[in-house]
Protein backbone atom coordinates (compact mmCIF):
# COMPACT_ATOMS: atom_id res chain seq x y z
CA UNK A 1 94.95 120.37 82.03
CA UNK A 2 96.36 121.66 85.34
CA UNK A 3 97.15 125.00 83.53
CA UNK A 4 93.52 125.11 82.48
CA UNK A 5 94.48 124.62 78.35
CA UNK A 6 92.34 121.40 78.25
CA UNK A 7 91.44 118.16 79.28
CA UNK A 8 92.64 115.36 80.33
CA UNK A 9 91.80 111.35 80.57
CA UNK A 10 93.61 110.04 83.23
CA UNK A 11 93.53 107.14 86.13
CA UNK A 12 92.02 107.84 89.65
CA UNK A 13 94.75 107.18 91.60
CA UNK A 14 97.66 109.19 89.02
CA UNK A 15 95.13 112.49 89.65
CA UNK A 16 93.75 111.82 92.93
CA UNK A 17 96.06 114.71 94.70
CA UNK A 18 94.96 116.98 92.08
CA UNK A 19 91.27 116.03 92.52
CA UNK A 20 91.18 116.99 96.21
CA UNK A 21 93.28 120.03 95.64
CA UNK A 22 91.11 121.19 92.95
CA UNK A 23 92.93 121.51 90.61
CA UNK A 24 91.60 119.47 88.21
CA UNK A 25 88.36 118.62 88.37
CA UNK A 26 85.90 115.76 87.18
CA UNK A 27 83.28 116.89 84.83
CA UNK A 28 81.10 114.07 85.11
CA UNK A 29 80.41 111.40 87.96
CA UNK A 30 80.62 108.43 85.28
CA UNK A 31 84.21 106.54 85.73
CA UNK A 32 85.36 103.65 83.44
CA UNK A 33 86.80 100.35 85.09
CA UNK A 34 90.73 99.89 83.25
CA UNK A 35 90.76 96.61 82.43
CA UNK A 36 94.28 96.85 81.77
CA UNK A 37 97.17 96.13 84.23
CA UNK A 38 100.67 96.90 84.88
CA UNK A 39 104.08 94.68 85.62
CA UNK A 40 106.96 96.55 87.47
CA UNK A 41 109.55 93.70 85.67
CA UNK A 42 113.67 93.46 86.71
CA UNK A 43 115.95 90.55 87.26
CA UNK A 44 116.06 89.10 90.44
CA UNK A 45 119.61 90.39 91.32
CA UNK A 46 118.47 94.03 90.20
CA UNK A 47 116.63 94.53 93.97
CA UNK A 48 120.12 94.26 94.99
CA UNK A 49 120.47 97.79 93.77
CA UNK A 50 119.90 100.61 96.31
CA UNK A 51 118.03 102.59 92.99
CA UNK A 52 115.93 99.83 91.81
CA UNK A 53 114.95 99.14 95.41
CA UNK A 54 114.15 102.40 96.18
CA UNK A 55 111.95 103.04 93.20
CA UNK A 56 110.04 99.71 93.55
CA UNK A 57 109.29 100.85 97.10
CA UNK A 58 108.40 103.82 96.09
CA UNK A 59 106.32 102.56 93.34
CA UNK A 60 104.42 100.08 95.89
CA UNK A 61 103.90 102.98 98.23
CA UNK A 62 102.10 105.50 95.19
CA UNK A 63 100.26 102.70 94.25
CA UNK A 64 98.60 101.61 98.08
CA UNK A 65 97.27 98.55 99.28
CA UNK A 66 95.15 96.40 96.57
């Protein structure tokens, strides 16, 4: 959709940057609730690891507060 050869259905905050660049844009004002959630799931000792700790930082950080 960014290279203008469609559409896309997408969450707010995965497109957000690209909505207040412009360069996507939302066709309609109407916005659907997700009901749906998401688990970020390791063993404990995996945070142990400077990769997994990094990326669940970095996860927690795209995401925002809430």
């Amino acid at each position: 959709a960014v290279q203008g050869e469609g559409v896309v259905l997408g969450r707010t905050m995965l497109v957000s940057a690209d909505l207040a660049t412009g360069r996507l844009v939302r066709p309609f004002d109407h916005a659907l609730k997700a009901v749906s959630s998401f688990y970020l799931v390791y063993p404990p000792e995996a945070i142990r690891q400077r990769k997994v700790k990094a990326f669940r930082d970095w996860l927690f950080e795209e995401i925002g507060p809430g």
